[in-house]
Protein backbone atom coordinates (compact mmCIF):
# COMPACT_ATOMS: atom_id res chain seq x y z
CA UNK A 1 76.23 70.71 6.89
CA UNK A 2 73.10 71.63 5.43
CA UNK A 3 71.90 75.37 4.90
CA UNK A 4 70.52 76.70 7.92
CA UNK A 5 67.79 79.13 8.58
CA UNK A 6 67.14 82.00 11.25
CA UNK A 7 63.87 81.65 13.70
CA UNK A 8 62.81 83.08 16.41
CA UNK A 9 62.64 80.25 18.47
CA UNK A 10 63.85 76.24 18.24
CA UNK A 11 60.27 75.51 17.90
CA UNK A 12 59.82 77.61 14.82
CA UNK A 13 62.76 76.51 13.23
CA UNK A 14 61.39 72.66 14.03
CA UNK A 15 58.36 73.06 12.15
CA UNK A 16 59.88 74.73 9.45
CA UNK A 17 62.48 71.33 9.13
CA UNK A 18 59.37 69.01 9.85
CA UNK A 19 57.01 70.76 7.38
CA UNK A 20 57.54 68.34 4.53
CA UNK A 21 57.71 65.34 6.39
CA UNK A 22 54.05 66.63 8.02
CA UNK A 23 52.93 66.96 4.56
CA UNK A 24 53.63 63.27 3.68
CA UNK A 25 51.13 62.59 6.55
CA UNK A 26 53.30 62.55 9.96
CA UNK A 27 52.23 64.05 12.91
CA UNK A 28 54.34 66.57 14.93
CA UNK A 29 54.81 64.79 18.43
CA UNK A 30 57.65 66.65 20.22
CA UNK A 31 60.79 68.76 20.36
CA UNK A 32 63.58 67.40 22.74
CA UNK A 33 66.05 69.63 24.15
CA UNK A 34 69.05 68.16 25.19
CA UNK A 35 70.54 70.68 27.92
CA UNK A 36 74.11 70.96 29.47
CA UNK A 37 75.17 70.92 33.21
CA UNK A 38 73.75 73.89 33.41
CA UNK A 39 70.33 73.72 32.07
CA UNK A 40 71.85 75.71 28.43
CA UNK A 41 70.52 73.92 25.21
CA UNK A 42 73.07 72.00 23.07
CA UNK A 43 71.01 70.48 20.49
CA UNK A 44 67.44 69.47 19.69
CA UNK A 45 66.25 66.11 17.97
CA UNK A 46 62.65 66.71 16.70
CA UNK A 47 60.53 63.80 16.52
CA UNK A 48 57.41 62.88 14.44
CA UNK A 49 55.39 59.86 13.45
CA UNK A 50 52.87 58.65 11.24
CA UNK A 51 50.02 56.59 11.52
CA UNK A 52 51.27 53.56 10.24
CA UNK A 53 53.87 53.49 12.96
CA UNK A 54 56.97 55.30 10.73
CA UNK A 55 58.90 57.52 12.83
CA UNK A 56 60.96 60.77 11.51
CA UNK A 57 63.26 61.86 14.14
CA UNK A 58 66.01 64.33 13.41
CA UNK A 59 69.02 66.39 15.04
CA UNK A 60 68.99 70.24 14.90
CA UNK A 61 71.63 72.70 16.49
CA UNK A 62 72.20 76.24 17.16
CA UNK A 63 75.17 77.25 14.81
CA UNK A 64 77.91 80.19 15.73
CA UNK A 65 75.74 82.15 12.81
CA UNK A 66 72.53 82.11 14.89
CA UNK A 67 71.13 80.02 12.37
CA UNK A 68 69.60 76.54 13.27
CA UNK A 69 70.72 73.32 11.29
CA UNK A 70 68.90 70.43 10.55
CA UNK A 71 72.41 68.03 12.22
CA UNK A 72 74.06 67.46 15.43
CA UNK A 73 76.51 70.02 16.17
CA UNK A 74 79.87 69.79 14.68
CA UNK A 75 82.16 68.86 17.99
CA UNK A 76 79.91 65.66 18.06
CA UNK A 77 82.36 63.87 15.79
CA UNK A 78 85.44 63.92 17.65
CA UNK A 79 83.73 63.54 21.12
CA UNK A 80 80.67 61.01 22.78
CA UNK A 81 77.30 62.58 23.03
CA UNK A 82 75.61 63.89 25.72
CA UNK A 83 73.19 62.06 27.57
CA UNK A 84 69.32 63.46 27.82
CA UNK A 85 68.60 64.28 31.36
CA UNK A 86 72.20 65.90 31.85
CA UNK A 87 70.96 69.11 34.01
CA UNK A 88 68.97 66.55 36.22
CA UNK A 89 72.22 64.48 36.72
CA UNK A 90 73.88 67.94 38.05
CA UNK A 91 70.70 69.39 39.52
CA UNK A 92 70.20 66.07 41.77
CA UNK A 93 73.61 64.11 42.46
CA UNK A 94 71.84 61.78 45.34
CA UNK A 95 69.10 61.13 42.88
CA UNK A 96 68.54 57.33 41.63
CA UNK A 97 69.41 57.37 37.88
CA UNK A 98 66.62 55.38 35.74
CA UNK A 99 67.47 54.78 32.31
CA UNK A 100 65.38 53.99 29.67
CA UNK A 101 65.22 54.17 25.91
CA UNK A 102 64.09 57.11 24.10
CA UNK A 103 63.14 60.98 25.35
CA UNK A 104 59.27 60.17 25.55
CA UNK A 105 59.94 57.14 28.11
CA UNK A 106 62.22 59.56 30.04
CA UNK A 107 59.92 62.32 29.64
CA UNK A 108 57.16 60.15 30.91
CA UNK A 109 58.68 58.98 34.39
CA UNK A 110 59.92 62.17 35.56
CA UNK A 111 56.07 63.31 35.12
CA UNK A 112 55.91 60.11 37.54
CA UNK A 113 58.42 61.06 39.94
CA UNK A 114 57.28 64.82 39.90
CA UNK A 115 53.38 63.33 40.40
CA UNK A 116 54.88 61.15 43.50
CA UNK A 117 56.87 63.80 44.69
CA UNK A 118 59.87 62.61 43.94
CA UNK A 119 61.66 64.12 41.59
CA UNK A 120 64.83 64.59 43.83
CA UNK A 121 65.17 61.26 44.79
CA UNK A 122 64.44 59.88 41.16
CA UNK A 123 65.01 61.04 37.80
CA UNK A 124 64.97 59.64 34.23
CA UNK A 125 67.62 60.14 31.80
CA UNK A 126 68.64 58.32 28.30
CA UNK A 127 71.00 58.08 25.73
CA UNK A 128 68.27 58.10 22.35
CA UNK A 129 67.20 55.27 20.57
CA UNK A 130 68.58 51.44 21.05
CA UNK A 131 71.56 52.18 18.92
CA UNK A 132 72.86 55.25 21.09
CA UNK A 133 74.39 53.40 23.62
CA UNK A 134 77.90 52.96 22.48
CA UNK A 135 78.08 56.57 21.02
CA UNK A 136 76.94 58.03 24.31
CA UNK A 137 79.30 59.90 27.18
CA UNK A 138 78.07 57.86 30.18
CA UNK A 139 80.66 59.37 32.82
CA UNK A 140 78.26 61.33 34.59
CA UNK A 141 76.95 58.27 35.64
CA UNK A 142 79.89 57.27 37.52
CA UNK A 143 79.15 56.68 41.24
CA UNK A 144 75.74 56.39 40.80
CA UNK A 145 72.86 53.58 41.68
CA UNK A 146 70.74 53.14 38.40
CA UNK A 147 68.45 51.03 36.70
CA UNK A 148 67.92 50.56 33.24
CA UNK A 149 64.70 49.88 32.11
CA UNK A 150 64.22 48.54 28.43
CA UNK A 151 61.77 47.96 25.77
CA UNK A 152 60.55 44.94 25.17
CA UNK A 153 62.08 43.87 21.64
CA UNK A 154 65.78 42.55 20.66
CA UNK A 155 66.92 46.08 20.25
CA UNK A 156 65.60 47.24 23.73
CA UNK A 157 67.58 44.12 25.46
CA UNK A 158 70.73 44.75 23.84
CA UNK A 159 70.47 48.28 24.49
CA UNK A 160 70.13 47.25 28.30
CA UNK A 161 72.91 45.11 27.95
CA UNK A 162 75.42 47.22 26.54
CA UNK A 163 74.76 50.04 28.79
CA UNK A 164 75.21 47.87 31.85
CA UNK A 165 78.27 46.68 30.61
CA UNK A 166 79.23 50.06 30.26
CA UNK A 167 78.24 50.93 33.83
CA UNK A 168 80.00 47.76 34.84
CA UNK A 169 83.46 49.79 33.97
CA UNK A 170 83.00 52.22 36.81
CA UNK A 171 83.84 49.96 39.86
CA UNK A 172 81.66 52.70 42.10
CA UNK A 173 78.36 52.22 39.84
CA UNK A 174 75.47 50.04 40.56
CA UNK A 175 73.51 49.23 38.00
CA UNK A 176 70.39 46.83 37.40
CA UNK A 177 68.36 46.01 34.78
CA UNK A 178 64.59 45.60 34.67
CA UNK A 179 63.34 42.33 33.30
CA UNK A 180 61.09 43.47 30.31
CA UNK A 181 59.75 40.05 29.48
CA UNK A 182 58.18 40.02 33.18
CA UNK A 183 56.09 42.77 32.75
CA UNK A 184 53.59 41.25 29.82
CA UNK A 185 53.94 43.89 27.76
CA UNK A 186 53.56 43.82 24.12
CA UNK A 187 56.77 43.83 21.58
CA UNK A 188 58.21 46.89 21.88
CA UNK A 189 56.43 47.61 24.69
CA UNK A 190 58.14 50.49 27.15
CA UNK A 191 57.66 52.11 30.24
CA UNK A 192 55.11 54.33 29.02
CA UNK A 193 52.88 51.51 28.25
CA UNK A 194 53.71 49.99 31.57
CA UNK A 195 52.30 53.51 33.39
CA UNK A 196 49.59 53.18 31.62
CA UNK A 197 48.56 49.94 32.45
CA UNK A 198 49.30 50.44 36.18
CA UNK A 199 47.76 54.32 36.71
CA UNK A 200 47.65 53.72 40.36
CA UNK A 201 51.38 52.20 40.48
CA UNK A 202 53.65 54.23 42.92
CA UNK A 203 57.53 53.94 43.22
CA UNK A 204 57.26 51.10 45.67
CA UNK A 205 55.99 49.45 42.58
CA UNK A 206 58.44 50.68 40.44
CA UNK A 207 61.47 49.31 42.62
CA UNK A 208 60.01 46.08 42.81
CA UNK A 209 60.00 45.07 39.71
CA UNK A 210 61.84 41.87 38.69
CA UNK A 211 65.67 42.64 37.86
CA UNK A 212 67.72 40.56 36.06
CA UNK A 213 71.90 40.03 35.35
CA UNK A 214 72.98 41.71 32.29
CA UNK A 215 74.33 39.47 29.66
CA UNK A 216 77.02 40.16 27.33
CA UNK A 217 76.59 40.60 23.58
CA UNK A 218 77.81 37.49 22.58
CA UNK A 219 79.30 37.27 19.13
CA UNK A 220 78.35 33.71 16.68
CA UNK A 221 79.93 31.02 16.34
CA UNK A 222 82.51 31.98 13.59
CA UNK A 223 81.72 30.67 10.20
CA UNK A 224 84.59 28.88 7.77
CA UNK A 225 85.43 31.00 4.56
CA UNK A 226 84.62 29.49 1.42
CA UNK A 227 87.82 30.24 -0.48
CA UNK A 228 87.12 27.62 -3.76
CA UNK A 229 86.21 29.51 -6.95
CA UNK A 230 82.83 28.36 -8.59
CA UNK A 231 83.73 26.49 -12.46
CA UNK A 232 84.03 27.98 -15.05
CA UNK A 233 84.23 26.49 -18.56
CA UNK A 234 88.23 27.22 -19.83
CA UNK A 235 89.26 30.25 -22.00
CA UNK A 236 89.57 28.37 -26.00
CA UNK A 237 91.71 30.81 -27.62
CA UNK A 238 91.10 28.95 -31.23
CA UNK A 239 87.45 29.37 -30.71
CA UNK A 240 87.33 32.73 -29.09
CA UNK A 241 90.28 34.98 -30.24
CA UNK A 242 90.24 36.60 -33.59
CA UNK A 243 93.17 35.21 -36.15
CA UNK A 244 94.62 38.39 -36.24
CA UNK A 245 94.90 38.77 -32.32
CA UNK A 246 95.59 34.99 -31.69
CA UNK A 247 99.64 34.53 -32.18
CA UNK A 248 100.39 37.55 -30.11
CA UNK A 249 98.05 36.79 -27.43
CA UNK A 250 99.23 33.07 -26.82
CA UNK A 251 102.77 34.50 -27.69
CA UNK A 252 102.59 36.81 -24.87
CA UNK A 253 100.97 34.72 -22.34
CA UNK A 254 103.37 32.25 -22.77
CA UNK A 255 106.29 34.27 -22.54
CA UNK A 256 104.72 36.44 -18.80
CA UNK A 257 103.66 33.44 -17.86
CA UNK A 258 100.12 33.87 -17.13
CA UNK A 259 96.74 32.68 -18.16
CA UNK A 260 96.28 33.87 -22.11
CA UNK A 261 92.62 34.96 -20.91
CA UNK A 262 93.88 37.99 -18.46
CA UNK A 263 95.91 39.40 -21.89
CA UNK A 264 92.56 38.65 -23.98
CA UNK A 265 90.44 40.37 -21.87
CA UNK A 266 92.66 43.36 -21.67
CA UNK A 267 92.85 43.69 -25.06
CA UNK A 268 89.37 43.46 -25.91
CA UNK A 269 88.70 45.94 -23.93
CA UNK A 270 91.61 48.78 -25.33
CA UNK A 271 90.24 47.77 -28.95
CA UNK A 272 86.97 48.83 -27.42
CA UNK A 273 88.27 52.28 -26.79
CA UNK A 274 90.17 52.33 -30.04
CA UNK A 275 86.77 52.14 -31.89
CA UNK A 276 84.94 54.74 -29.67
CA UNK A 277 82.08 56.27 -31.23
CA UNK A 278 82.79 55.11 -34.65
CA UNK A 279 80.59 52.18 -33.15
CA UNK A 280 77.08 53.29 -32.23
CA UNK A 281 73.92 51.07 -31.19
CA UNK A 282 70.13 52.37 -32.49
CA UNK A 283 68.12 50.89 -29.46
CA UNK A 284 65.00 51.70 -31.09
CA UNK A 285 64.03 50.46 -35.05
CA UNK A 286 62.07 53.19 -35.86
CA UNK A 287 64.49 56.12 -33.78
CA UNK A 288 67.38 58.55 -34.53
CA UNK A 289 68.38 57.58 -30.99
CA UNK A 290 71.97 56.52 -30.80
CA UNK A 291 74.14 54.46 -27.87
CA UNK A 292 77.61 54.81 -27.89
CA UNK A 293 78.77 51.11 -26.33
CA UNK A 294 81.74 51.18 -24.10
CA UNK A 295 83.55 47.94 -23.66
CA UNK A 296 84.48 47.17 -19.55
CA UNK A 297 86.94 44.12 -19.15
CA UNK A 298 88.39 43.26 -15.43
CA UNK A 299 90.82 40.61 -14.32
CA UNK A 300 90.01 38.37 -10.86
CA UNK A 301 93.16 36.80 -10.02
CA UNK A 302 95.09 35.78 -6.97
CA UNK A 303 97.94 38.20 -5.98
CA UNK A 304 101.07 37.72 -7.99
CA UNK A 305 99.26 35.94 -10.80
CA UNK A 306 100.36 38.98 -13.26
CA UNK A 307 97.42 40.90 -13.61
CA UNK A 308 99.21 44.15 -14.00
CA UNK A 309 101.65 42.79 -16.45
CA UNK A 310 99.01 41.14 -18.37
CA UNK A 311 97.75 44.55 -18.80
CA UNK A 312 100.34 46.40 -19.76
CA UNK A 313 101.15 43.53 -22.55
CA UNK A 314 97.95 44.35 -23.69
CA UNK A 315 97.89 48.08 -23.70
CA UNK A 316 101.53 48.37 -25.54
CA UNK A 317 99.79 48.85 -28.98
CA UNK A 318 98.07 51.75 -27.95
CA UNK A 319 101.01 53.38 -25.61
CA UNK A 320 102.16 53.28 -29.16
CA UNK A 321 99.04 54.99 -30.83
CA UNK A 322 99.12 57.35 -27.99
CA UNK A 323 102.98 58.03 -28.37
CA UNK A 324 102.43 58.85 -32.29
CA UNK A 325 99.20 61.08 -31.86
CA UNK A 326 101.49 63.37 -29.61
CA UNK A 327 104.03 62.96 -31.99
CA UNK A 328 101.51 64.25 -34.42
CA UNK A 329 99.98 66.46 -32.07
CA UNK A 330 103.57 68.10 -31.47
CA UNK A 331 104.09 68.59 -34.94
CA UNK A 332 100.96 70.01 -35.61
CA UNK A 333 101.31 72.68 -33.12
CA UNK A 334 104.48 73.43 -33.81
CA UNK A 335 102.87 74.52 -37.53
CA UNK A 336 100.35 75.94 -35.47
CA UNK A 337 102.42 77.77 -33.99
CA UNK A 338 105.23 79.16 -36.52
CA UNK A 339 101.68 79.98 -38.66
CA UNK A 340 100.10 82.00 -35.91
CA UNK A 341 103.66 83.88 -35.94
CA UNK A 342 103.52 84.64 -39.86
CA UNK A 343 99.66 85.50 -39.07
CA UNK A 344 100.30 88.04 -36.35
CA UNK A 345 103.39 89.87 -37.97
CA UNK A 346 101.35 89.78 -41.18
CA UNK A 347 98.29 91.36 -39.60
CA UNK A 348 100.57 94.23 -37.91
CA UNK A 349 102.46 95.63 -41.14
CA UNK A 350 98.86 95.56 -42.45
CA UNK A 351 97.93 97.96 -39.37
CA UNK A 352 100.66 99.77 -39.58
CA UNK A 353 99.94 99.85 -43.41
CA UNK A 354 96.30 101.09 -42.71
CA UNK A 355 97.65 103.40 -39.68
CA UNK A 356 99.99 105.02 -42.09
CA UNK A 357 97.53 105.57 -44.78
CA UNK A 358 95.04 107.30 -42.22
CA UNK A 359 97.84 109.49 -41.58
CA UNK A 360 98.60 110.10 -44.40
CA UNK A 361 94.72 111.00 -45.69
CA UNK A 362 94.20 113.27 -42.95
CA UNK A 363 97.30 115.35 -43.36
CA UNK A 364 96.43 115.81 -46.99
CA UNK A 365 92.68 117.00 -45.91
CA UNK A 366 94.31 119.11 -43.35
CA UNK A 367 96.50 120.99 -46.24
CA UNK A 368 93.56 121.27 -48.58
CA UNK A 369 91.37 123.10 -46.10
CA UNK A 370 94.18 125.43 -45.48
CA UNK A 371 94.71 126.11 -48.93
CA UNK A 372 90.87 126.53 -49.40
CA UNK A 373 91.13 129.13 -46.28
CA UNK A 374 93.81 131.08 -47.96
């Protein structure tokens, strides 16, 4: 979660989260609040947009704290989100349910239905953008007569689609869905573009616009998997393995069996980290600047072809270079060890030494003062 701040209000706190984005040229175009049953805020998404057409739109919630966060709240993980438009759901159960994509187009018809005077016979409610559909909690819905309404672009249709086959669960929901391409609109075109082209439209107009069945997301036709490996010119040991490294190589692949190349490649790649920075590379001619190289080897195999035991063949010189370095390393700590021993007892007969000798000083510098009192 990010770090959240305290304001005063969710519309301070939204244009202190939107103040950078504003900076790079967006313009601030609204705050949605997305309300419970009972009319109580659960979240906020803020929404701006710039000229060119971009689009910033983010979550922010109301944490425990009393700070707000720039993210949906926390339960939304293990649970569907709510739906914008919830409190008019509760508020109006008779109510015809429109649905459309995005707050602004269900913003923008419930201004309609509260112009006609409607607004308890019709309300507008929505899940977000086109993608929201399938994360969305569409129970309330359940018993109700809606119609969805969507833009006029691939994303808009499948977003129809999906939430009608959603709908289509409950067996007591009727659901219909507006045919966008009917209503010349441009792409992407919405409601709010169709209310603006039709000022004078009234909700007769509205319900008789052209519906259509929904239609499944249908999936492709699947595809065959292309399972042959492109050619390769074959591993040449003679040409490619070093003299010294060519018997045991060719001796060991032999003997796993498995292709000499998975053993070479492995063992290329632990002489690589035997060398370390011993090996540098000066990337510039005329610079101090130093690289230190390190050497990457993988093997692409089918399972069971001995990959792992290709490796391991080639990584038992170094188990044994790493078996005598702790040898080495055991020894010398041991030294270490019995030295730091001689070091320590040596260093406190010297204090007591030293200790003693301060004694010793001051009681002789106590008797001579006496014997200078007397």
């Amino acid at each position: 979660m990010s770090e959240g701040i305290i304001a005063g209000s969710p519309e301070t706190a939204a244009m202190y989260y939107a103040k950078g984005i504003r900076q790079q040229g967006y313009d601030f175009q609204a705050l949605y609040a997305y309300l419970d049953a009972h009319s109580q805020p659960i979240y906020w998404r803020i929404r701006c947009k710039h000229p060119d057409g971009r689009k910033w739109i983010r979550p922010m919630h109301l944490g425990a704290d009393g700070k707000y966060y720039l993210s949906e709240p926390p339960e939304f993980k293990d649970k569907p989100k709510p739906l914008y438009g919830l409190h008019l759901l509760a508020q109006y159960p008779q109510a015809m349910v429109w649905i459309v994509e995005g707050e602004k187009c269900a913003d923008a018809l419930n201004l309609f239905f509260e112009v006609q005077g409607i607004t308890g016979q019709h309300i507008a409610i929505t899940s977000g953008s086109d993608t929201s559909a399938e994360s969305a909690n569409w129970i309330p819905l359940r018993g109700r007569e809606c119609r969805i309404w969507p833009d006029m672009d691939d994303g808009g249709i499948r977003y129809g689609n999906i939430v009608a086959g959603i709908l289509k669960e409950y067996a007591d929901t009727v659901a219909e869905i507006i045919d966008a391409a009917a209503l010349e609109l441009p792409e992407k075109g919405d409601c709010v573009n169709w209310l603006e082209a039709h000022p004078q439209a009234t909700i007769d107009d509205l319900l008789a616009l052209q519906t259509i069945q929904a239609v499944p997301p249908s999936w492709p036709d699947p595809k065959p998997i292309d399972s042959e490996l492109l050619p390769v010119e074959p591993f040449d040991a003679a040409a490619l393995l070093p003299d010294a490294l060519k018997a045991w190589i060719m001796d060991s692949a032999e003997r796993m069996p498995c292709p000499p190349d998975f053993i070479a490649a492995a063992v290329m790649a632990a002489l690589g980290s035997v060398i370390g920075a011993r090996c540098v590379i000066k990337p510039k001619r005329f610079d101090d600047w130093v690289v230190v190289p390190n050497l990457w080897g993988g093997i692409v195999g089918l399972p069971s072809a001995k990959k792992s035991p290709a490796i391991n063949a080639a990584f038992k010189p170094m188990d044994r270079l790493i078996a005598k370095a702790m040898e080495d390393y055991e020894t010398s700590k041991d030294t270490f060890e019995t030295g730091k021993l001689v070091y320590e007892a040596r260093e406190s007969a010297l204090e007591k030494q030293l200790n003693d000798a301060a004694k010793y000083e001051a009681k002789q510098q106590n008797e001579d003062s006496y014997d200078q009192g007397k």
